[in-house]
PDB file of N, CA and C in Angstrom:
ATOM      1  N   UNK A   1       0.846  -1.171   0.000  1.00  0.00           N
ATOM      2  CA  UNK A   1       0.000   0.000   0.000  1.00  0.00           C
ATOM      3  C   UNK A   1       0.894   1.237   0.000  1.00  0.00           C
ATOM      4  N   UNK A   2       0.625   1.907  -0.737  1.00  0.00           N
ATOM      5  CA  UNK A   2       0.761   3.625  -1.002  1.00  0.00           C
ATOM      6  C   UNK A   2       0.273   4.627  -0.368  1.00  0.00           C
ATOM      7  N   UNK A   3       0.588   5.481   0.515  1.00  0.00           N
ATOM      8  CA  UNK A   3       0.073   6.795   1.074  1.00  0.00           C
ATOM      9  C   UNK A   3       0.258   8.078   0.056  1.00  0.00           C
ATOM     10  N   UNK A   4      -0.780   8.834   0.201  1.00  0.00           N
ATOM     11  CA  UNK A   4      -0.336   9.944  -0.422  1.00  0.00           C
ATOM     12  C   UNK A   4      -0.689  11.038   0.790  1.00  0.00           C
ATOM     13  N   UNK A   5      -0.103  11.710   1.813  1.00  0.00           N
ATOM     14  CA  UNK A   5      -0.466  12.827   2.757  1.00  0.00           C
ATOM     15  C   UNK A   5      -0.820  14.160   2.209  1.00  0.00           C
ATOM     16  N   UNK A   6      -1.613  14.638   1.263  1.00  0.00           N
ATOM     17  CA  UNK A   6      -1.329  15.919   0.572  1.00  0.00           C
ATOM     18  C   UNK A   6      -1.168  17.048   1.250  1.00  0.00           C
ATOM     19  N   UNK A   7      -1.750  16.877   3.109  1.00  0.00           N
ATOM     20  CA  UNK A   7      -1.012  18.044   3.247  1.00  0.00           C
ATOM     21  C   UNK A   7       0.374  17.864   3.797  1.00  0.00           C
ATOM     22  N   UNK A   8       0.673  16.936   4.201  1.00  0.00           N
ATOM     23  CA  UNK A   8       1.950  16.382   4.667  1.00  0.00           C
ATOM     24  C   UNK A   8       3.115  17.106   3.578  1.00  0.00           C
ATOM     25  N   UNK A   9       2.525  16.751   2.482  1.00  0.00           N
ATOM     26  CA  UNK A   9       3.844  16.668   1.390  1.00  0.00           C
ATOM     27  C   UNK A   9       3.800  17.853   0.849  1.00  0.00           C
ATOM     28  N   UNK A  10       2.954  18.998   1.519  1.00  0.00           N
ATOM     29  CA  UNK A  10       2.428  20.120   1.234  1.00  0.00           C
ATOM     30  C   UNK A  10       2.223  20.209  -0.500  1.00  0.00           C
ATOM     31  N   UNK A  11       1.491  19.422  -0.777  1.00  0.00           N
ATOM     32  CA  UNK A  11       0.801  19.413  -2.075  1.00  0.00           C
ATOM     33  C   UNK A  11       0.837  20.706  -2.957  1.00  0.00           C
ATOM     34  N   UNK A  12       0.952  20.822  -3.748  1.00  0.00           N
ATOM     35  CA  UNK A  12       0.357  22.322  -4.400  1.00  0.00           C
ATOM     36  C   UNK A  12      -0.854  21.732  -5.549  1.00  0.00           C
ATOM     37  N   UNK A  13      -1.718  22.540  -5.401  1.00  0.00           N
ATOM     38  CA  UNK A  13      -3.095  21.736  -5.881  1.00  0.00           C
ATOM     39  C   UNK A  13      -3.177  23.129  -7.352  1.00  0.00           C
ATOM     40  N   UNK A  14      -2.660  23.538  -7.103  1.00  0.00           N
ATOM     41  CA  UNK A  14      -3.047  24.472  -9.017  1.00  0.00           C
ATOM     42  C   UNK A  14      -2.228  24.207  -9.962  1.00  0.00           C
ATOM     43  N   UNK A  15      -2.495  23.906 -10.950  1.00  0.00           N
ATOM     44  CA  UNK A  15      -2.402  23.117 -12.402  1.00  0.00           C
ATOM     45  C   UNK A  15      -1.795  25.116 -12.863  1.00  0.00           C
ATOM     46  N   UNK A  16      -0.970  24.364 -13.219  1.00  0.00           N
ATOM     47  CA  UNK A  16       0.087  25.804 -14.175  1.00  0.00           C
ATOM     48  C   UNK A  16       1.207  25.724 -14.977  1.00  0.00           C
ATOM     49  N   UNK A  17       1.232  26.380 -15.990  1.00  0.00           N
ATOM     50  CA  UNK A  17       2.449  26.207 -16.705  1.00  0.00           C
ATOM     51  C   UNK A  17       3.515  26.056 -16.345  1.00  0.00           C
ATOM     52  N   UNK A  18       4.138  25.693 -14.694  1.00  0.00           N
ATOM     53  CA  UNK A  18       5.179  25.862 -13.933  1.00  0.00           C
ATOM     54  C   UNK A  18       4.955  23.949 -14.224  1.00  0.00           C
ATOM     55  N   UNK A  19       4.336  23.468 -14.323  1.00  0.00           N
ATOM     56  CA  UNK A  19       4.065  21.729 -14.366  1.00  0.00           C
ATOM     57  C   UNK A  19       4.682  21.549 -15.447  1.00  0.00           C
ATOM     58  N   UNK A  20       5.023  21.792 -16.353  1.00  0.00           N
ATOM     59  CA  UNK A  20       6.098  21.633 -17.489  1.00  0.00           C
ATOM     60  C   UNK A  20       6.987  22.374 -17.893  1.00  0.00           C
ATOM     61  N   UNK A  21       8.586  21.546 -18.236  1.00  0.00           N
ATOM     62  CA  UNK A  21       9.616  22.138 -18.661  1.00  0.00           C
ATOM     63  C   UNK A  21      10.127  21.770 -19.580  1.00  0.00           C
ATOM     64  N   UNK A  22      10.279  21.611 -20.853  1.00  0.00           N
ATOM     65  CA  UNK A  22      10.077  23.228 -21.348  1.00  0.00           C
ATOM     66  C   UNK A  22       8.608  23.021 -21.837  1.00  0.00           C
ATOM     67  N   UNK A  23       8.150  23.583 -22.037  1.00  0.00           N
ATOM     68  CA  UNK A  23       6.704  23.554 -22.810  1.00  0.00           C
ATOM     69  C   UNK A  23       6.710  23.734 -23.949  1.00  0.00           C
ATOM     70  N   UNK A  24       5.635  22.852 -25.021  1.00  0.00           N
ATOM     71  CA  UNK A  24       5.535  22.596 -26.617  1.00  0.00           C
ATOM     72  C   UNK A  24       5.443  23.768 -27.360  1.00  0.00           C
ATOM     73  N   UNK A  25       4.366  24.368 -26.729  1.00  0.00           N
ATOM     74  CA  UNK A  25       3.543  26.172 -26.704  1.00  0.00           C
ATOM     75  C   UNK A  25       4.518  27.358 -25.693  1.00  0.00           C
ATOM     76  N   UNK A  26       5.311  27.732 -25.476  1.00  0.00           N
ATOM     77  CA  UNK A  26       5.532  28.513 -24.148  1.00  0.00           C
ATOM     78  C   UNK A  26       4.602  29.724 -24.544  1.00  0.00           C
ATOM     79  N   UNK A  27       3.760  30.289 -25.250  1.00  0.00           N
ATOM     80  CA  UNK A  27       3.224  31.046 -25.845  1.00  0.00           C
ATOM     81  C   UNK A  27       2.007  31.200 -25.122  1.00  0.00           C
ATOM     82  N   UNK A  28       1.172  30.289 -25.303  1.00  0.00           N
ATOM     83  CA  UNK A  28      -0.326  29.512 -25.005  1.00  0.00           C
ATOM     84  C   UNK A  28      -0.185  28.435 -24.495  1.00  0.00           C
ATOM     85  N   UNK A  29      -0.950  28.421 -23.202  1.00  0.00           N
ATOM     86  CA  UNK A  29      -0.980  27.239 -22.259  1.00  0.00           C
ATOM     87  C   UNK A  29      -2.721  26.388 -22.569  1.00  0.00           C
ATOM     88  N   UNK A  30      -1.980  25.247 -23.706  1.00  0.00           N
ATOM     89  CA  UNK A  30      -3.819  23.998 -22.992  1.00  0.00           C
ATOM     90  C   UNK A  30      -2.841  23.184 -22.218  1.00  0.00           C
ATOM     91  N   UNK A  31      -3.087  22.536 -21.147  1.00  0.00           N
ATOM     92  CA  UNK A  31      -3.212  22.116 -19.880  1.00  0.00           C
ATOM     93  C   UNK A  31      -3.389  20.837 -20.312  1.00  0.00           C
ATOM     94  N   UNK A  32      -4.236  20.302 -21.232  1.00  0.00           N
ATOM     95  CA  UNK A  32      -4.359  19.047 -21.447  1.00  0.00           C
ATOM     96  C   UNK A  32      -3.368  18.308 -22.797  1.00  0.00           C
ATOM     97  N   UNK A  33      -2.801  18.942 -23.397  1.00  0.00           N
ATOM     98  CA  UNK A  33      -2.003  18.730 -24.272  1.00  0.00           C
ATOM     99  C   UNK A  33      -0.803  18.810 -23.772  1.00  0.00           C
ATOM    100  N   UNK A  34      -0.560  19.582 -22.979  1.00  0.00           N
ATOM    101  CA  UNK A  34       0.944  19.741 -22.273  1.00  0.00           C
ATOM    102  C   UNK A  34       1.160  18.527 -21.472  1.00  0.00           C
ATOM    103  N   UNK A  35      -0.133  17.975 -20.551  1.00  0.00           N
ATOM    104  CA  UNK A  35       0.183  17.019 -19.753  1.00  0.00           C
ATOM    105  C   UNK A  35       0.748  16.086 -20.702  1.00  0.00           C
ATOM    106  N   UNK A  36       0.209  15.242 -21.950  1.00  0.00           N
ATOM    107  CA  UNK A  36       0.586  14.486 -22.902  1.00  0.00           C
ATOM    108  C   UNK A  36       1.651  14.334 -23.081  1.00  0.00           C
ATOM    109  N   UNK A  37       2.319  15.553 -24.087  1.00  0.00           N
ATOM    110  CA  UNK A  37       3.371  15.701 -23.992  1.00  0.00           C
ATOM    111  C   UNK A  37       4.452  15.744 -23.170  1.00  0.00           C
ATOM    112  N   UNK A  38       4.073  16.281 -21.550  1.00  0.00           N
ATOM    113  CA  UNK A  38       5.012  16.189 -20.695  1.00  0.00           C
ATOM    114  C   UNK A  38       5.287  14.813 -19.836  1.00  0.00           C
ATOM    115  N   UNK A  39       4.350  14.002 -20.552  1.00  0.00           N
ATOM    116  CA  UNK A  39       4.297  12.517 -19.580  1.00  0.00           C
ATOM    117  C   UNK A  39       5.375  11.670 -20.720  1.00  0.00           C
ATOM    118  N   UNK A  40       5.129  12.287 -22.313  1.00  0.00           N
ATOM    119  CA  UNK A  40       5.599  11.304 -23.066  1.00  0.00           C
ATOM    120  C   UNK A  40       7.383  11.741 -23.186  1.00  0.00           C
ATOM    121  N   UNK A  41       7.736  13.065 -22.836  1.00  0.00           N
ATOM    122  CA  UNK A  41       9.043  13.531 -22.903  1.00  0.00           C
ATOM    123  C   UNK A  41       9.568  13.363 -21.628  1.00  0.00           C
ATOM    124  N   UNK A  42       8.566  13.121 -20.384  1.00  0.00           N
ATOM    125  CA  UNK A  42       9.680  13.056 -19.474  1.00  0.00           C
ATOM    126  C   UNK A  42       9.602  14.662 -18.981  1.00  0.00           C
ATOM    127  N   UNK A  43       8.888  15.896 -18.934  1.00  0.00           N
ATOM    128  CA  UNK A  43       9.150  16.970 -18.559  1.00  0.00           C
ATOM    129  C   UNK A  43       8.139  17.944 -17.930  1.00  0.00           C
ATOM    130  N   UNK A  44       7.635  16.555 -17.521  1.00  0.00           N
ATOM    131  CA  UNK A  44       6.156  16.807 -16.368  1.00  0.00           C
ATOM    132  C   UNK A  44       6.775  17.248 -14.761  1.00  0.00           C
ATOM    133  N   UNK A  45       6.185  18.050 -14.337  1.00  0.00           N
ATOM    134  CA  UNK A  45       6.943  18.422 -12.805  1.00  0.00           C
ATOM    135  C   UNK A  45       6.822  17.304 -11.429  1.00  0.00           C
ATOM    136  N   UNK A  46       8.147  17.165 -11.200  1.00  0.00           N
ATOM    137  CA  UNK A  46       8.240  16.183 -10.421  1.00  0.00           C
ATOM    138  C   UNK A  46       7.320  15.284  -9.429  1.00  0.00           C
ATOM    139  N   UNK A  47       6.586  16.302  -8.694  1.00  0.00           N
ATOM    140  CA  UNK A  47       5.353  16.260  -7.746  1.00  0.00           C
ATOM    141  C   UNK A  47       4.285  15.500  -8.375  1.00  0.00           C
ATOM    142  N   UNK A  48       4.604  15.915  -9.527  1.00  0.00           N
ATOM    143  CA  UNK A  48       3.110  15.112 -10.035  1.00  0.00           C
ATOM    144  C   UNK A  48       3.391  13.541 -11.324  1.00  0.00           C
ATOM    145  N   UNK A  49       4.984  13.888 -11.278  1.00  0.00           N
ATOM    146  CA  UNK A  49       5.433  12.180 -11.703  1.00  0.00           C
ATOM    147  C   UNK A  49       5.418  11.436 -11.030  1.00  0.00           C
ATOM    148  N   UNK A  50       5.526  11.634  -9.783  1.00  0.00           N
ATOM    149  CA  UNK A  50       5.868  10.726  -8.345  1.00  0.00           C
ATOM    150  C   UNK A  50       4.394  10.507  -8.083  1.00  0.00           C
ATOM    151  N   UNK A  51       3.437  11.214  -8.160  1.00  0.00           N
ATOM    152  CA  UNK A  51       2.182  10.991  -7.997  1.00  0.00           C
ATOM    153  C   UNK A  51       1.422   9.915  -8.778  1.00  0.00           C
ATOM    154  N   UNK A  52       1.508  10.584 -10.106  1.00  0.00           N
ATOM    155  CA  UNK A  52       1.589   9.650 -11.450  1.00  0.00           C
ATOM    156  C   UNK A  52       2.167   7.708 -11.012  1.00  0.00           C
ATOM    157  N   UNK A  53       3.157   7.619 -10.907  1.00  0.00           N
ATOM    158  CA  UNK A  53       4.212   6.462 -10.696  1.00  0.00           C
ATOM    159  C   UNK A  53       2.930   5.780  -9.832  1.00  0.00           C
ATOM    160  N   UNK A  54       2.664   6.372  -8.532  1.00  0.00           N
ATOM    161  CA  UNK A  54       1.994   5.395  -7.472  1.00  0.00           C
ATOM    162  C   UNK A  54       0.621   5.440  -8.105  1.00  0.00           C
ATOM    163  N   UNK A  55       0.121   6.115  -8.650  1.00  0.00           N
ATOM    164  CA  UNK A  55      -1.318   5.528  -9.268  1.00  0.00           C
ATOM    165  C   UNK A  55      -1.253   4.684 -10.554  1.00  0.00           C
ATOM    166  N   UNK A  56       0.170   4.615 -11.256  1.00  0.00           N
ATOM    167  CA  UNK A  56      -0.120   3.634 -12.052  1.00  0.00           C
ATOM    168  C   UNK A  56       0.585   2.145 -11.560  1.00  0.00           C
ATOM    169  N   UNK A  57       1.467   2.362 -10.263  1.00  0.00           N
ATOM    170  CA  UNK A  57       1.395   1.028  -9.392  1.00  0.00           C
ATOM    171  C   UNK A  57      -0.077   0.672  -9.103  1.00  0.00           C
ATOM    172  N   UNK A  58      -1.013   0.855  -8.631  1.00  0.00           N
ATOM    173  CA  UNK A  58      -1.997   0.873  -7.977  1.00  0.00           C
ATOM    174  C   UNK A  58      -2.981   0.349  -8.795  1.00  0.00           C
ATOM    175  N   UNK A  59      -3.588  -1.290  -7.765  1.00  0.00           N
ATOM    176  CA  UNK A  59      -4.633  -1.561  -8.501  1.00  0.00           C
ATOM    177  C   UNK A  59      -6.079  -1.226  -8.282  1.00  0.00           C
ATOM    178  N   UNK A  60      -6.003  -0.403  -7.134  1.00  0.00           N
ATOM    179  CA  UNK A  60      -6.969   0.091  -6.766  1.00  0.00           C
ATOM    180  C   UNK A  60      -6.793   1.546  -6.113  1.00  0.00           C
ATOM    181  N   UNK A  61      -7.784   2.718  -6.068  1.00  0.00           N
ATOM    182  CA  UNK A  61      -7.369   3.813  -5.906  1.00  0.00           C
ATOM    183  C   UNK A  61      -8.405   3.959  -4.563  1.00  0.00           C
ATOM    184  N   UNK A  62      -8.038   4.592  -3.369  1.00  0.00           N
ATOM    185  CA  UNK A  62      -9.204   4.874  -2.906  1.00  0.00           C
ATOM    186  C   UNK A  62      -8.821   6.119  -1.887  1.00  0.00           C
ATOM    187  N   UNK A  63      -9.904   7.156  -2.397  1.00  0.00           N
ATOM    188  CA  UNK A  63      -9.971   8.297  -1.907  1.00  0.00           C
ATOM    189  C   UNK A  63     -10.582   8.779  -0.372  1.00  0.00           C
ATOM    190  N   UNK A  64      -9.954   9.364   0.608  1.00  0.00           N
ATOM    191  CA  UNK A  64     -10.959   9.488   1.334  1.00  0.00           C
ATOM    192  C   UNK A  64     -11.268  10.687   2.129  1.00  0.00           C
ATOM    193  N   UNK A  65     -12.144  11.267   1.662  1.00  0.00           N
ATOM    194  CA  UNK A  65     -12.098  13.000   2.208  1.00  0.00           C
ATOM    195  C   UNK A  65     -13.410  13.510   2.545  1.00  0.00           C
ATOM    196  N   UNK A  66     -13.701  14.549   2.910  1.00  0.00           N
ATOM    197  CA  UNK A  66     -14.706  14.723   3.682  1.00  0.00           C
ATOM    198  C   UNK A  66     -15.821  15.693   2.522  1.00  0.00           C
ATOM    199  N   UNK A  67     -16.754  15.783   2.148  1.00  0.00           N
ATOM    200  CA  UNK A  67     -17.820  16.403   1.533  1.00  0.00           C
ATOM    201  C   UNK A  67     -17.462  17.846   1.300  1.00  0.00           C
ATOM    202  N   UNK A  68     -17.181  18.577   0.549  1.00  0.00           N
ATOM    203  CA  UNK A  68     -17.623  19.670   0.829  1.00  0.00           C
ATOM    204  C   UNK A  68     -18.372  20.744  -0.413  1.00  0.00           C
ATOM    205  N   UNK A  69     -19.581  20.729   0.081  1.00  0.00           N
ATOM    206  CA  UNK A  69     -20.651  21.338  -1.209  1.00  0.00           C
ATOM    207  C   UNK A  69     -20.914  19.954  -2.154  1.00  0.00           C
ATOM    208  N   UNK A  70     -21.005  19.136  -2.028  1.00  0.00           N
ATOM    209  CA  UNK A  70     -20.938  18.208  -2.784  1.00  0.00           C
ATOM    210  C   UNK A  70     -19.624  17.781  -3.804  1.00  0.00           C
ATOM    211  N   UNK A  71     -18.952  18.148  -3.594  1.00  0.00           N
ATOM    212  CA  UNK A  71     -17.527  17.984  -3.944  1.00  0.00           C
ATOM    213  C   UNK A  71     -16.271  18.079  -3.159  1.00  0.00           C
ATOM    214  N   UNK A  72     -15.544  17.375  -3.686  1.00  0.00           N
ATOM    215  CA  UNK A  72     -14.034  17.026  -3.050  1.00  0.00           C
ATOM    216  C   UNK A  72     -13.304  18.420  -2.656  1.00  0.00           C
ATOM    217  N   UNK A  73     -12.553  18.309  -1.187  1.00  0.00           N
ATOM    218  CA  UNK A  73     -11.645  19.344  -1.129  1.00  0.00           C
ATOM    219  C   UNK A  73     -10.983  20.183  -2.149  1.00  0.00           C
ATOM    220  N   UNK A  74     -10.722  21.476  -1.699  1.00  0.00           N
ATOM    221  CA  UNK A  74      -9.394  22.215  -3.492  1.00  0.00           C
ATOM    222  C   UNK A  74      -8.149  21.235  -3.261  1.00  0.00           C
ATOM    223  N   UNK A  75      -7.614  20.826  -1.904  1.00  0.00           N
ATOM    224  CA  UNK A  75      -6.518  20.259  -1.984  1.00  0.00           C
ATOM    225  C   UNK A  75      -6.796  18.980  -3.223  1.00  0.00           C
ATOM    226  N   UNK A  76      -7.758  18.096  -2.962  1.00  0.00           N
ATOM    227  CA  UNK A  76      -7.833  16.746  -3.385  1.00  0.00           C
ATOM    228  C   UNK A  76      -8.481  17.332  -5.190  1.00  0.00           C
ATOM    229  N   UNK A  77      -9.209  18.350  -5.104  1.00  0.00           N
ATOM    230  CA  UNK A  77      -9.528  18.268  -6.134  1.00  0.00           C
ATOM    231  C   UNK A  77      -8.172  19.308  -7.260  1.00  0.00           C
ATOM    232  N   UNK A  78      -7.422  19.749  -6.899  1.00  0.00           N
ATOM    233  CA  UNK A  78      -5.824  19.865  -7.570  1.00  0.00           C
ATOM    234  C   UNK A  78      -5.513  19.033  -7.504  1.00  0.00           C
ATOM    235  N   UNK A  79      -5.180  17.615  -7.185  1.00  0.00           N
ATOM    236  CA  UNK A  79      -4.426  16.632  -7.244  1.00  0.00           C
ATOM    237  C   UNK A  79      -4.722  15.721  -8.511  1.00  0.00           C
ATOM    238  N   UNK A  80      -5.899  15.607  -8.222  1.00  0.00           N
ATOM    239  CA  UNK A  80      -7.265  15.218  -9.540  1.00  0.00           C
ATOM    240  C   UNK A  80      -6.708  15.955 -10.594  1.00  0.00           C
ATOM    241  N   UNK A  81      -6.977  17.205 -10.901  1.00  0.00           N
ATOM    242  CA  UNK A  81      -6.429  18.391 -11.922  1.00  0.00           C
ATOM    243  C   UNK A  81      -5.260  18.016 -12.587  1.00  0.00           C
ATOM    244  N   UNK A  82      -3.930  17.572 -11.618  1.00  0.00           N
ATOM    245  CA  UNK A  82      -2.732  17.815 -11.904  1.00  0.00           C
ATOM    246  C   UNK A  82      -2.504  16.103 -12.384  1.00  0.00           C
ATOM    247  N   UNK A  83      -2.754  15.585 -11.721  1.00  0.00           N
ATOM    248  CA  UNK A  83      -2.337  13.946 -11.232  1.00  0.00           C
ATOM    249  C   UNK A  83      -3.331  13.092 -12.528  1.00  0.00           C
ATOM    250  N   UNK A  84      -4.069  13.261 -12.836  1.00  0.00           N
ATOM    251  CA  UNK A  84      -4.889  12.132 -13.400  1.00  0.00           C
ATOM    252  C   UNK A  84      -4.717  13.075 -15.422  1.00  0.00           C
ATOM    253  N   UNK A  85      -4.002  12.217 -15.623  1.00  0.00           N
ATOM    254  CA  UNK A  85      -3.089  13.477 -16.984  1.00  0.00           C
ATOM    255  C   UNK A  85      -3.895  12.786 -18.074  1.00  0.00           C
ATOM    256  N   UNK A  86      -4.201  13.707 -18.768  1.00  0.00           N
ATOM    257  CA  UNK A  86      -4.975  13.387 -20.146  1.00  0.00           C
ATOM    258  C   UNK A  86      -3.955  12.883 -20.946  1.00  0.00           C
ATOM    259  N   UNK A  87      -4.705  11.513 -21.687  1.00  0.00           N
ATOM    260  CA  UNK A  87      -3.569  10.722 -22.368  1.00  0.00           C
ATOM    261  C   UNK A  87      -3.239   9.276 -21.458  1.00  0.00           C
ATOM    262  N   UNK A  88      -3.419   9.408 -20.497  1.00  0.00           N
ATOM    263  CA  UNK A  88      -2.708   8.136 -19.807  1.00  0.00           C
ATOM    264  C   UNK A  88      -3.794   7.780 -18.845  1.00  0.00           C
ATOM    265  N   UNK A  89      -4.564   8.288 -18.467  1.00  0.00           N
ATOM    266  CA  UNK A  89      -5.318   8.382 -17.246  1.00  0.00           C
ATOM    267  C   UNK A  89      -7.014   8.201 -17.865  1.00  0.00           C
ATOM    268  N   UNK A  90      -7.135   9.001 -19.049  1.00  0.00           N
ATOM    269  CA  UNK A  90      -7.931   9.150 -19.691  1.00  0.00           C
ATOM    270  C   UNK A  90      -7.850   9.780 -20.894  1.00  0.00           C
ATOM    271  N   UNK A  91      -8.955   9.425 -21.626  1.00  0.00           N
ATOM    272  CA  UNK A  91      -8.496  10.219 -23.367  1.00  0.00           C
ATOM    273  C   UNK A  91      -9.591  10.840 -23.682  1.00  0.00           C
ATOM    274  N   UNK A  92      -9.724  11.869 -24.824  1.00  0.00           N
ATOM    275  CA  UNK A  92     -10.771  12.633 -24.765  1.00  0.00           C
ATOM    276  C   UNK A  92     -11.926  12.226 -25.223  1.00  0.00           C
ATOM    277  N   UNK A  93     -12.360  11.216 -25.650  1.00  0.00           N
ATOM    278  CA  UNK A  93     -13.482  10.769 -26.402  1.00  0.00           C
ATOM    279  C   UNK A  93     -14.148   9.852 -24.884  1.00  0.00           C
ATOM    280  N   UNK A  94     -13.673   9.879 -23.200  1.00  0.00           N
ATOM    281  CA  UNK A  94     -14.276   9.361 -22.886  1.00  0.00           C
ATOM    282  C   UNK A  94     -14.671   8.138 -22.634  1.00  0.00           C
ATOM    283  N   UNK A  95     -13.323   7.025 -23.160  1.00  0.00           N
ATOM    284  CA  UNK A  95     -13.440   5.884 -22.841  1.00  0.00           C
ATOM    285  C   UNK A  95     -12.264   5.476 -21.866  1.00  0.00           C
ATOM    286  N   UNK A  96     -12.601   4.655 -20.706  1.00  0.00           N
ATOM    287  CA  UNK A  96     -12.296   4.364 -19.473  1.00  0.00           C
ATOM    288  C   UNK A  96     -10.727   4.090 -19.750  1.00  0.00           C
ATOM    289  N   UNK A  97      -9.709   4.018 -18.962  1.00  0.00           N
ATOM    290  CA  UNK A  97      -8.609   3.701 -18.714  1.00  0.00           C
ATOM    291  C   UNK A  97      -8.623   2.368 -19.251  1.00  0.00           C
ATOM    292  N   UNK A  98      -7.655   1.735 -19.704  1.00  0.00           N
ATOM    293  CA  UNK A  98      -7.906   0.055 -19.698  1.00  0.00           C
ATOM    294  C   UNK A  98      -5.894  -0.117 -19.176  1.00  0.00           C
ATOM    295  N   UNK A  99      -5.867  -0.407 -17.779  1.00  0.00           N
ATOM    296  CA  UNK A  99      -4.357  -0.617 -17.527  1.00  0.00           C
ATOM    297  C   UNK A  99      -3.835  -2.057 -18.192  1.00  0.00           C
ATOM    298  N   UNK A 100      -2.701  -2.527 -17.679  1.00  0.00           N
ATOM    299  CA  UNK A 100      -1.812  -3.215 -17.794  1.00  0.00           C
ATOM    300  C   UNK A 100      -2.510  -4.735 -17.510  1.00  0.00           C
ATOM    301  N   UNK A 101      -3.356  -4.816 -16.310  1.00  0.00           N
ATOM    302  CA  UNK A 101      -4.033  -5.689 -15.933  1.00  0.00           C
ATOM    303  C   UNK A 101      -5.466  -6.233 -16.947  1.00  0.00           C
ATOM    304  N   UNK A 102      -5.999  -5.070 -17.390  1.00  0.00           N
ATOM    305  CA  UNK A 102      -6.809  -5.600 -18.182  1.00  0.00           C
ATOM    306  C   UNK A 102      -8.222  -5.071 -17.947  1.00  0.00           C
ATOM    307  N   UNK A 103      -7.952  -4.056 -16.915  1.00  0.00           N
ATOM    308  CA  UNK A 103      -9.233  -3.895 -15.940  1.00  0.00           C
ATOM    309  C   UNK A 103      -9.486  -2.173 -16.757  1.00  0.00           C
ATOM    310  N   UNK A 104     -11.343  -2.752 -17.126  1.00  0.00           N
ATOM    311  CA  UNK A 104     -11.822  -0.914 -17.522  1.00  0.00           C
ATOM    312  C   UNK A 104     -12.753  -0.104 -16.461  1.00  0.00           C
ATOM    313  N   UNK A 105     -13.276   0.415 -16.433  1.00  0.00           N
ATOM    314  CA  UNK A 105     -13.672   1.545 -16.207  1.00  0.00           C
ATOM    315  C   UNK A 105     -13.313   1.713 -14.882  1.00  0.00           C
ATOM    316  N   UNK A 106     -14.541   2.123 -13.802  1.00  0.00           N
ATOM    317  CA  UNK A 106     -14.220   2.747 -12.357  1.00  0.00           C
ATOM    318  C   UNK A 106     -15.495   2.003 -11.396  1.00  0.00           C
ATOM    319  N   UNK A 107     -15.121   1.589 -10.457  1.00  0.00           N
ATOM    320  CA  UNK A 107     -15.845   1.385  -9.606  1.00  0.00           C
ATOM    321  C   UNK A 107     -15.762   2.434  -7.949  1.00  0.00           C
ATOM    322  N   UNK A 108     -17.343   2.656  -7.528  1.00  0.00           N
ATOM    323  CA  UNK A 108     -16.978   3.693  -6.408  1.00  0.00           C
ATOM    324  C   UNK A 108     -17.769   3.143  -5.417  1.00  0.00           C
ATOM    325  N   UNK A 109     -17.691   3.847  -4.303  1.00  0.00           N
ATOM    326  CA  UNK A 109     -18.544   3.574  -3.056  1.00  0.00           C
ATOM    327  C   UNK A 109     -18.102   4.718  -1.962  1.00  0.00           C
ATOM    328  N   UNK A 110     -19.082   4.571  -1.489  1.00  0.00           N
ATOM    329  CA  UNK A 110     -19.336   5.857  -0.423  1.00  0.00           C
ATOM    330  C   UNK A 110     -19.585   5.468   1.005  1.00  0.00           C
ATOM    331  N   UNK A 111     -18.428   5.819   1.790  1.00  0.00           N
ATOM    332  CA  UNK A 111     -18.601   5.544   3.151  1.00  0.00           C
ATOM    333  C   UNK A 111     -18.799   7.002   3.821  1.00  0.00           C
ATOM    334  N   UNK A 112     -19.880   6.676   4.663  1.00  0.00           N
ATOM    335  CA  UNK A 112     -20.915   8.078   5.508  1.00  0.00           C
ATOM    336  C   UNK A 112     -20.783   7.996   6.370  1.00  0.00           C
ATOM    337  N   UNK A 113     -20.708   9.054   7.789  1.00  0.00           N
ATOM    338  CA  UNK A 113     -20.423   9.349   8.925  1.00  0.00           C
ATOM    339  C   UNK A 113     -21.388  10.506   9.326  1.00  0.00           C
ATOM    340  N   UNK A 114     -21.755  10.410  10.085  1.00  0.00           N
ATOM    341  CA  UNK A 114     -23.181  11.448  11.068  1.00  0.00           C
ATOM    342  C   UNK A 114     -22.907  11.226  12.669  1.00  0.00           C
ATOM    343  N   UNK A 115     -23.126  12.546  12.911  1.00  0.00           N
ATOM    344  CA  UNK A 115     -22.873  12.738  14.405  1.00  0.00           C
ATOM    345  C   UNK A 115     -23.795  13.453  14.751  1.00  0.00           C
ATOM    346  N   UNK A 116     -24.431  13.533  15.923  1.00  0.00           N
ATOM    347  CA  UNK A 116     -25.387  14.577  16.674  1.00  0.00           C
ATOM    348  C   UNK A 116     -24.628  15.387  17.839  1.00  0.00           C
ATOM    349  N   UNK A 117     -25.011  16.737  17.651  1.00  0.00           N
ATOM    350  CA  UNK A 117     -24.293  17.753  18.173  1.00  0.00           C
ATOM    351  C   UNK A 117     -23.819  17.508  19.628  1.00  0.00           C
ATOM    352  N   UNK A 118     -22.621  17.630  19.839  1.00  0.00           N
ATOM    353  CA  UNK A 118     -22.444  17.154  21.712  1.00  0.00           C
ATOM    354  C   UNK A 118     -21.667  15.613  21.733  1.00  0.00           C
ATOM    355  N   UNK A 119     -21.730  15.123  20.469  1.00  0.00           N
ATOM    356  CA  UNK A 119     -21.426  13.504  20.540  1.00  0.00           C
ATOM    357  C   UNK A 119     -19.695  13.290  20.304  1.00  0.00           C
TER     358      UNK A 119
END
């Protein structure tokens, strides 16, 4: 098993042209073309190769964070942003990952917690 602490490792959760060196465009930044390219040259920013590496060890991913507005933390949801790179993770037409193992799409589940005030 794999940990990822994001605030531990003090994460940086915004997706920016600072995530690639050198860049294809230095001109105009798409975000999703750069990741491509920066996964296939090798010039993706470190933080998020090392990130990369343990989710494509990983045969299972599992997230666990607390609600907020109906969506994931900014920390967790930059990680998402930065970490899950178009091209490898997913492609644009929308069809599921298919890894090494053989395994497609995503399976989820939701574990819930409720407390009454004072408890």
């Amino acid at each position: 098993m794999q940990v990822s602490d994001l605030y531990a490792m003090q994460w940086n959760p915004v997706a920016s042209a600072a995530d690639f060196s050198p860049r294809e465009n230095p001109d105009y930044l798409v975000y999703a073309l750069e990741q491509r390219l920066g996964v296939k040259k090798q010039s993706i920013a470190a933080d998020i190769q090392g990130e990369l590496h343990k989710l494509m060890w990983a045969y299972l991913l599992i997230r666990n964070f607390p609600i907020f507005w109906f969506s994931a933390p900014a920390m967790l949801k930059g990680w998402i942003d930065r970490v899950l790179v178009s091209g490898v993770c997913f492609v644009a037409w929308h069809v599921p990952y298919i890894n090494a193992r053989g395994a497609a799409g995503f399976s989820a589940g939701v574990c819930a917690a409720a407390a009454r005030a004072g408890e």
